[in-house]
N, C-alpha and C. Protein backbone atom coordinates (compact mmCIF):
# COMPACT_ATOMS: atom_id res chain seq x y z
N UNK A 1 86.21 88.31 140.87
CA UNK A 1 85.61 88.96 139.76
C UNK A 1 85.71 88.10 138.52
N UNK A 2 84.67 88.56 137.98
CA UNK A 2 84.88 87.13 136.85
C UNK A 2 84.65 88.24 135.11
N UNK A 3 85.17 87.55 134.39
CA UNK A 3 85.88 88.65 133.03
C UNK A 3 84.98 87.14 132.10
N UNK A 4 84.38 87.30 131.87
CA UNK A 4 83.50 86.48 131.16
C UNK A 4 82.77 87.56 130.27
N UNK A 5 83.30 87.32 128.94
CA UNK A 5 83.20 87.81 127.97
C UNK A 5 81.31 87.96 127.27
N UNK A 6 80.74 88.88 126.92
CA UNK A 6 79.41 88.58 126.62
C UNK A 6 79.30 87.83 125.58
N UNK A 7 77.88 87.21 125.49
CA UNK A 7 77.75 86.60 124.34
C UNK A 7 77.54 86.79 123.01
N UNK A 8 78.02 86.26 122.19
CA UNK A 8 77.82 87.03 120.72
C UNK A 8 76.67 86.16 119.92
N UNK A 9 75.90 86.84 118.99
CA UNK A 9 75.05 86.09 118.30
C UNK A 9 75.87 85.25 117.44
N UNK A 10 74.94 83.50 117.22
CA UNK A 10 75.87 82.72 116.69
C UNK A 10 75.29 82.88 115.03
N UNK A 11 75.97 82.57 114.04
CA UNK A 11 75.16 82.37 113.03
C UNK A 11 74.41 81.66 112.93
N UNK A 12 73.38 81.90 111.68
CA UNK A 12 71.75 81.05 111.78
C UNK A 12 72.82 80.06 111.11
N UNK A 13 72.01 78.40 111.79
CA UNK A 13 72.40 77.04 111.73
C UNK A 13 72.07 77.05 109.67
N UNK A 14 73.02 76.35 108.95
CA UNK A 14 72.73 76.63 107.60
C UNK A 14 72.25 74.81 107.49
N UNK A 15 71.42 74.80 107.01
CA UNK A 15 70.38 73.22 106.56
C UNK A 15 71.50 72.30 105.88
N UNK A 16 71.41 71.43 106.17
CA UNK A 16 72.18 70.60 105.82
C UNK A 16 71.62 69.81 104.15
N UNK A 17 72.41 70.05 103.56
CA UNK A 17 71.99 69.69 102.08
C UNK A 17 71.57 68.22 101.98
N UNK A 18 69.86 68.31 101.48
CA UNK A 18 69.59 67.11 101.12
C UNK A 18 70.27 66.34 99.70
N UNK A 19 70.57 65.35 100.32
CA UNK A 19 71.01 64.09 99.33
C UNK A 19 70.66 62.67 98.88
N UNK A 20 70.10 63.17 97.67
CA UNK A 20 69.37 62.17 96.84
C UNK A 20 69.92 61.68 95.69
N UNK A 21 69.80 59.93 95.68
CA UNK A 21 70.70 59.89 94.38
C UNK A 21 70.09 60.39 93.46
N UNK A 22 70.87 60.39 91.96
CA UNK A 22 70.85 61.20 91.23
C UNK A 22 69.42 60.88 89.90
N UNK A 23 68.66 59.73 90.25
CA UNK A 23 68.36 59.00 89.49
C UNK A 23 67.03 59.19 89.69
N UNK A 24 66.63 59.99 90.94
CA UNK A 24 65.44 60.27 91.69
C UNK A 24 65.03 61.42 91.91
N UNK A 25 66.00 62.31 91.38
CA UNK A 25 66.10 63.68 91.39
C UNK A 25 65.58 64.09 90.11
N UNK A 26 64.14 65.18 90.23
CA UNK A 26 63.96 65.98 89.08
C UNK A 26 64.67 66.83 88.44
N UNK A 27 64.63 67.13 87.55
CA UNK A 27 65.29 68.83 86.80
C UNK A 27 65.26 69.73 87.83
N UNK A 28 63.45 70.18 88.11
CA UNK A 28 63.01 70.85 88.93
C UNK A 28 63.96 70.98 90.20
N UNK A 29 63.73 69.70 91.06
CA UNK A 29 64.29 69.45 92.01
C UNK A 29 65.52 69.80 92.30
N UNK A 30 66.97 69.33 91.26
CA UNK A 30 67.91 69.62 91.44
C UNK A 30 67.99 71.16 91.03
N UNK A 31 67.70 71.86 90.65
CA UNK A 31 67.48 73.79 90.40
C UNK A 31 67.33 74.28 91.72
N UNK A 32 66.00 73.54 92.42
CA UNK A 32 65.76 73.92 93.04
C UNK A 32 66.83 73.69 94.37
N UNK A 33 67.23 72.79 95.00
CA UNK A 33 68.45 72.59 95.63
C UNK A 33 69.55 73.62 95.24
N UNK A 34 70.19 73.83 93.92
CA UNK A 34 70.94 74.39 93.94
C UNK A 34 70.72 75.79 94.57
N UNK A 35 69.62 76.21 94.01
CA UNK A 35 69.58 77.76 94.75
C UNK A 35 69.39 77.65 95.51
N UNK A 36 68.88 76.47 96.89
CA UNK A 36 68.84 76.66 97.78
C UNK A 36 70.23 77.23 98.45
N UNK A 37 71.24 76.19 97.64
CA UNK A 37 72.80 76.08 98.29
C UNK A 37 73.32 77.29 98.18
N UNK A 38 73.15 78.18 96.77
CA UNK A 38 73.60 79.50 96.69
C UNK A 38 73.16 80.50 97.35
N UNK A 39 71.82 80.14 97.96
CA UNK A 39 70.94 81.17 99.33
C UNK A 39 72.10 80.98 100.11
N UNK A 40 71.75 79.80 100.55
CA UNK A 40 72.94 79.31 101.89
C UNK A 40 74.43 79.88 102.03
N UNK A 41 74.80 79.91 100.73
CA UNK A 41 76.43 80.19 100.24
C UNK A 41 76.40 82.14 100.22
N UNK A 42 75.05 82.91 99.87
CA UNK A 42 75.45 83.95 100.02
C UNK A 42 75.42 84.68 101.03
N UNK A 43 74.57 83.80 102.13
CA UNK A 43 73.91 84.41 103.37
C UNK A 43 75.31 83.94 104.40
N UNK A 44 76.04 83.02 104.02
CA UNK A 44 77.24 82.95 104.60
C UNK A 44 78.39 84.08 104.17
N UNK A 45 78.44 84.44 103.43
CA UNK A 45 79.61 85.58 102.75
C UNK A 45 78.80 86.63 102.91
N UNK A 46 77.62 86.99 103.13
CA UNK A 46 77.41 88.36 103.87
C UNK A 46 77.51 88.05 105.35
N UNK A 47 77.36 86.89 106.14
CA UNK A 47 77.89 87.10 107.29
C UNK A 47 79.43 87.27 107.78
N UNK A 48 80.02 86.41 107.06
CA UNK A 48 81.37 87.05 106.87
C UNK A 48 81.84 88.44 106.85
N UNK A 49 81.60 88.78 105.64
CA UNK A 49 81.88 90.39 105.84
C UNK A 49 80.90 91.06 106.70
N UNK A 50 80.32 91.10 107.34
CA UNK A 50 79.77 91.84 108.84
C UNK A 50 80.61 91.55 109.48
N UNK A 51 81.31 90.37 110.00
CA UNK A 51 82.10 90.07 111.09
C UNK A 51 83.31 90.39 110.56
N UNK A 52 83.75 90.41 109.48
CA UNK A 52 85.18 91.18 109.26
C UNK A 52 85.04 92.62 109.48
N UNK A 53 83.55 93.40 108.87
CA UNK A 53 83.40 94.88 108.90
C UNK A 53 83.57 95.16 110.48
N UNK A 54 82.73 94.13 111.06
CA UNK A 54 82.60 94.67 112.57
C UNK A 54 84.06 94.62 113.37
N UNK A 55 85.23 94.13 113.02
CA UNK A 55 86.70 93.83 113.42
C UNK A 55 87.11 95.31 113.32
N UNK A 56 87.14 95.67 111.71
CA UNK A 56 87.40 96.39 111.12
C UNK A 56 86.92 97.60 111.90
N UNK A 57 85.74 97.91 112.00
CA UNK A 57 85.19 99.14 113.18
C UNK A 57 85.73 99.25 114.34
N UNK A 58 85.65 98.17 114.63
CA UNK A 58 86.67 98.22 116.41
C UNK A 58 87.88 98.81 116.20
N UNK A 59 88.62 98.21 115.16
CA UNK A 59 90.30 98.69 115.19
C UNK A 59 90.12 100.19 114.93
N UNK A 60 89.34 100.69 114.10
CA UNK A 60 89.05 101.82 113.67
C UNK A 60 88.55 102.80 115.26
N UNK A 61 87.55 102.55 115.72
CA UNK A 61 87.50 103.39 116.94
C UNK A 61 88.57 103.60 117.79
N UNK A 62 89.11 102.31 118.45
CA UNK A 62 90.01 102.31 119.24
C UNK A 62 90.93 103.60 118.20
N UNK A 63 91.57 103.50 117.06
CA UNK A 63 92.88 104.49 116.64
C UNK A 63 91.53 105.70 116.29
N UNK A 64 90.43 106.51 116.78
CA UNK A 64 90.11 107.71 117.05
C UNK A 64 90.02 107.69 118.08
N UNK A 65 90.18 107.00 119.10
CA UNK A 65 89.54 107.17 120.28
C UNK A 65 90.94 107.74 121.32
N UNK A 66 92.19 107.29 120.39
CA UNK A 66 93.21 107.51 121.12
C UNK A 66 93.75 109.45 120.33
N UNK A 67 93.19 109.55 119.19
CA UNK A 67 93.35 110.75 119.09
C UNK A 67 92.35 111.45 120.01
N UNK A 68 91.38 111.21 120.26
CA UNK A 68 90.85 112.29 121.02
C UNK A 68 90.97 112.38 122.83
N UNK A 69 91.98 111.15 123.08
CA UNK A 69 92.57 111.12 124.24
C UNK A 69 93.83 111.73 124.31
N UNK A 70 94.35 111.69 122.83
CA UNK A 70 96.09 112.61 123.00
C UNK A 70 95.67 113.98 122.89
N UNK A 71 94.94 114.50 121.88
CA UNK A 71 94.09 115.70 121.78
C UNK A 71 93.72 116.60 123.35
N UNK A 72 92.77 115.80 124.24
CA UNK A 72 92.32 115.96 125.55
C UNK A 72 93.60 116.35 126.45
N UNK A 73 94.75 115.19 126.20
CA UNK A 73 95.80 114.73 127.53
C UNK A 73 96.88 116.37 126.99
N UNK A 74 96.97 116.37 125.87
CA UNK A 74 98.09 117.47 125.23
C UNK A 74 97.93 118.56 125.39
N UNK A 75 96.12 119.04 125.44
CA UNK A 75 95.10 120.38 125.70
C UNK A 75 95.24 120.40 127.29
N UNK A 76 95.48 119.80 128.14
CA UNK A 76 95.36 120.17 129.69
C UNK A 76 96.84 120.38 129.59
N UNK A 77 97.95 119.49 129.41
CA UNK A 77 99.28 119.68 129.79
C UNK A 77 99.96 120.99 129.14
N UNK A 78 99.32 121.10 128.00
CA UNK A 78 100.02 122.85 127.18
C UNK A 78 99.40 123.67 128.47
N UNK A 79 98.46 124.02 128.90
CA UNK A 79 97.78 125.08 129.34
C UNK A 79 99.09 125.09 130.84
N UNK A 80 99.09 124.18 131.51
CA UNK A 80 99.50 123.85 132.50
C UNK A 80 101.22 124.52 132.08
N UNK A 81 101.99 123.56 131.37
CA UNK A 81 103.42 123.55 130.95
C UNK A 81 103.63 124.89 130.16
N UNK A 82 102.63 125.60 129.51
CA UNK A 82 103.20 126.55 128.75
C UNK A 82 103.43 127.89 129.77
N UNK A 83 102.66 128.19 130.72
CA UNK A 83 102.74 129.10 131.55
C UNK A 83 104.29 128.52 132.46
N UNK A 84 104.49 127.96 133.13
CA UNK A 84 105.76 126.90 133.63
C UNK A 84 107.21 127.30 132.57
N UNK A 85 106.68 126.93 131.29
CA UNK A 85 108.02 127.27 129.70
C UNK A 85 108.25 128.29 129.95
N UNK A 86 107.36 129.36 130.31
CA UNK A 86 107.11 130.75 129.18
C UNK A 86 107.93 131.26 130.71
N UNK A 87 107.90 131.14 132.08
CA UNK A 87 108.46 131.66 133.19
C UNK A 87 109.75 131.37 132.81
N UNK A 88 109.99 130.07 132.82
CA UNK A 88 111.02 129.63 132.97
C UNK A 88 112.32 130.04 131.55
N UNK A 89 111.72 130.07 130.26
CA UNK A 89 112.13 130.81 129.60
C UNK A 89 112.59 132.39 129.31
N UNK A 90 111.47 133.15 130.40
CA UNK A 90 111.81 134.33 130.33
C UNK A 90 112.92 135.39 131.37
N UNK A 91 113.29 134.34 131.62
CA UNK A 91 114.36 134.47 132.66
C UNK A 91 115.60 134.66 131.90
N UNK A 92 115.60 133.93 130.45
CA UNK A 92 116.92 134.53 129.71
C UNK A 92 116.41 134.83 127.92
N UNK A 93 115.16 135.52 127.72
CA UNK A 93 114.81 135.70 126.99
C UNK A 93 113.63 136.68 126.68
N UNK A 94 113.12 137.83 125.90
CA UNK A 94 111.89 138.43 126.02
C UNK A 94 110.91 137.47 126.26
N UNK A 95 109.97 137.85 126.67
CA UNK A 95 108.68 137.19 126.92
C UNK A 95 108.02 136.54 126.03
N UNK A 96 108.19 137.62 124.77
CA UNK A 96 106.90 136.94 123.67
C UNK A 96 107.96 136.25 123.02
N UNK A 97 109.23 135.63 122.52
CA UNK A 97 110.27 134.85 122.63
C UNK A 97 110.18 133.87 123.09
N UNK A 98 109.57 133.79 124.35
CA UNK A 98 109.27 132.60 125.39
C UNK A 98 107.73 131.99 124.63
N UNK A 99 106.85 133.14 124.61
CA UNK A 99 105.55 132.15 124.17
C UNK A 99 106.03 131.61 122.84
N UNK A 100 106.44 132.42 122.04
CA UNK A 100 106.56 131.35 120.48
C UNK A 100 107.74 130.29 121.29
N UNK A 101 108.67 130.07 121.45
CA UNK A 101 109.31 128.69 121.14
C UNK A 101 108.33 127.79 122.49
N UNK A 102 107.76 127.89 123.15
CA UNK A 102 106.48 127.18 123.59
C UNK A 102 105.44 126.64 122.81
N UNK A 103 105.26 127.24 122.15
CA UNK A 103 103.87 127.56 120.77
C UNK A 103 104.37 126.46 119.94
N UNK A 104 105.54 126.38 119.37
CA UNK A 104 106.45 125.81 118.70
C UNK A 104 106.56 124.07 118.76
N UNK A 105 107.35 123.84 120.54
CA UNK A 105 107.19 122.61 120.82
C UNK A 105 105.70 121.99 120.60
N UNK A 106 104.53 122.61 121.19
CA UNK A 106 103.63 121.95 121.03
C UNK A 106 103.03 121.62 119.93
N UNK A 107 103.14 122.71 119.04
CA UNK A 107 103.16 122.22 117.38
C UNK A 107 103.33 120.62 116.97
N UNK A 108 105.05 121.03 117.68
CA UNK A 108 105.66 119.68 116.85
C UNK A 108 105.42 118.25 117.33
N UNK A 109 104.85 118.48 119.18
CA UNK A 109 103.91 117.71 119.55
C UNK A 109 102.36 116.66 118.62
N UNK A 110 101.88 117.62 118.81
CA UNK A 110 100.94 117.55 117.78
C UNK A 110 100.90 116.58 116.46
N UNK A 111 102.03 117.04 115.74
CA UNK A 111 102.22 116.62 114.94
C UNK A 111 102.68 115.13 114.98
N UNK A 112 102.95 115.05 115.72
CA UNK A 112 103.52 113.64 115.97
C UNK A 112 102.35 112.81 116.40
N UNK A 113 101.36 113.09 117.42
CA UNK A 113 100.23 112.94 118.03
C UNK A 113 99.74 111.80 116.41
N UNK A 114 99.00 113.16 115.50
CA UNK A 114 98.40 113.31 113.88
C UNK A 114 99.29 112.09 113.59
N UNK A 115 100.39 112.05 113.35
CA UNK A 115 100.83 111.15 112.47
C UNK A 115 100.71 109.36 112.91
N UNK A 116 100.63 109.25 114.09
CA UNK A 116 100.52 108.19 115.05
C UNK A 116 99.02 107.75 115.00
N UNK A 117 97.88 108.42 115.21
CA UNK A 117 96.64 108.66 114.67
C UNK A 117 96.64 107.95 113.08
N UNK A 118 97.24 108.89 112.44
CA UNK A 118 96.62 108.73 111.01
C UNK A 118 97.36 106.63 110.57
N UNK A 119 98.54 106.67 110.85
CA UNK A 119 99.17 105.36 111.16
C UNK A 119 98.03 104.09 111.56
N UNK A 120 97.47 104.47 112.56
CA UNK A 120 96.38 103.54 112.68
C UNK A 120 95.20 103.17 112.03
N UNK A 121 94.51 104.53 111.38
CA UNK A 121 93.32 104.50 110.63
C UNK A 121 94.10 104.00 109.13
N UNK A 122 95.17 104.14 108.99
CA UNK A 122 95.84 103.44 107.72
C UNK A 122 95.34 101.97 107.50
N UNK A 123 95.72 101.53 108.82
CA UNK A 123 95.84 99.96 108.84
C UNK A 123 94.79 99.01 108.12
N UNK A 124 93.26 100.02 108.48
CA UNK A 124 92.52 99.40 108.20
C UNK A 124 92.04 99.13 106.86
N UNK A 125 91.15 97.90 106.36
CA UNK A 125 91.47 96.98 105.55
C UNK A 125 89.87 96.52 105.02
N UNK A 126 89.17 96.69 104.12
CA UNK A 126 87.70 96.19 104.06
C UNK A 126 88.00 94.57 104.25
N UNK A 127 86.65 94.02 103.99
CA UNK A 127 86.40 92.47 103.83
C UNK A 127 87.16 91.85 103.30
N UNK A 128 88.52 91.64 103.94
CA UNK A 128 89.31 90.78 102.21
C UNK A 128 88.91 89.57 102.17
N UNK A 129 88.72 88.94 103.52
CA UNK A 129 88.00 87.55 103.18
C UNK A 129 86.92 87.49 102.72
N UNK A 130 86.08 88.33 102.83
CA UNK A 130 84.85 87.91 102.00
C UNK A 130 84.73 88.52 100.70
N UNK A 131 85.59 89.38 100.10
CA UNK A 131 85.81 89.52 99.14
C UNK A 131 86.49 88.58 98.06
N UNK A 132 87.51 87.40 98.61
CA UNK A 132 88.53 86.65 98.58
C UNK A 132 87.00 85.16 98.12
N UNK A 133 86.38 85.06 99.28
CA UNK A 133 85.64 84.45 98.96
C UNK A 133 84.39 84.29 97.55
N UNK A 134 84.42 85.63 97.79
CA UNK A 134 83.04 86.14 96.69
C UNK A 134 83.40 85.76 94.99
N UNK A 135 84.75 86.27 94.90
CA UNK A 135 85.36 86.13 94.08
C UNK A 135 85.48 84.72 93.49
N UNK A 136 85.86 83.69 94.38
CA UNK A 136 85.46 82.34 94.21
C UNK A 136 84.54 81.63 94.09
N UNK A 137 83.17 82.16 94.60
CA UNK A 137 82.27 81.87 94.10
C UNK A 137 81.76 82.05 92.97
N UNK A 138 81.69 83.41 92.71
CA UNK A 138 81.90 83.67 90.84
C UNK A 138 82.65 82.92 90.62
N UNK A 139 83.59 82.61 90.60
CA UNK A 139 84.10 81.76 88.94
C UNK A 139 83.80 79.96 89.27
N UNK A 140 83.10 79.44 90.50
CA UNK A 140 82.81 78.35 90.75
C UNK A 140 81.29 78.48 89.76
N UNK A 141 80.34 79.74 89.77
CA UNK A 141 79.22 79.53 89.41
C UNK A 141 79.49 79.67 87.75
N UNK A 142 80.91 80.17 87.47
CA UNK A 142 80.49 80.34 86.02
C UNK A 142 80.24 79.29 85.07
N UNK A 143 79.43 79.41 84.24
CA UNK A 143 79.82 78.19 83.29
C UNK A 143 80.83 77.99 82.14
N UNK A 144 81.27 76.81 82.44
CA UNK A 144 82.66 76.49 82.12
C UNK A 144 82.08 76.14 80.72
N UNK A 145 83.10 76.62 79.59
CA UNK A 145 83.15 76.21 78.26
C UNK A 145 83.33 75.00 77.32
């Protein structure tokens, strides 16, 4: 069996900056280059943050995906274990005695479940690199005094 990963789209190839000495170069010309470079420079930092956002989504599903698997796994085993508690409890206790401290554990189940859950969706984190980046570009484009 072979685990060969699919392929991912690569980024578009970015043009390689023409270079002309400086002596041959219009006004026009060099404007025009530059914005080419800042096309180039922004279409790279929005691909960036897609590929950090898209990280960012994964980690994010995976920590719902496991709440609604503890959710699922906790909802079959109460149904199952609480009838099992509630016998086995009422052997030295009233009955409805037996369902609340049943009722109870699974509560505190739960809760633990939630907090383990919420722990994960914490983690997550927007674009810092391309934010990190962006930021540097502003003050590379500003003009200096």
């Amino acid at each position: 069996m072979s685990t060969a990963t699919p392929p991912t789209a690569a980024p578009e190839p970015v043009p390689a900056p023409v270079v002309v000495t400086a002596e041959r170069q219009s006004i026009p010309q060099i404007v025009a280059q530059a914005l080419a470079d800042v096309s180039a420079l922004v279409r790279l930092e929005i691909e960036l943050a897609r590929t950090e956002l898209s990280e960012q989504a994964k980690q994010g599903a995976a920590g719902f995906a496991l709440f609604i698997v503890a959710a699922f796994l906790a909802f079959l085993a109460s149904i199952l274990l609480s009838f099992a508690a509630v016998y086995g409890l009422a052997e030295v206790m009233p009955v409805w005695a037996a369902f609340l401290v049943v009722a109870g554990v699974y509560l505190v189940l739960g809760a633990v479940f939630v907090l383990i859950g919420r722990s994960r969706v914490q983690r997550l984190r927007g674009p810092e690199k391309a934010q990190r980046q962006l930021e540097l570009t502003k003050q590379a484009l500003r003009p200096n005094p």
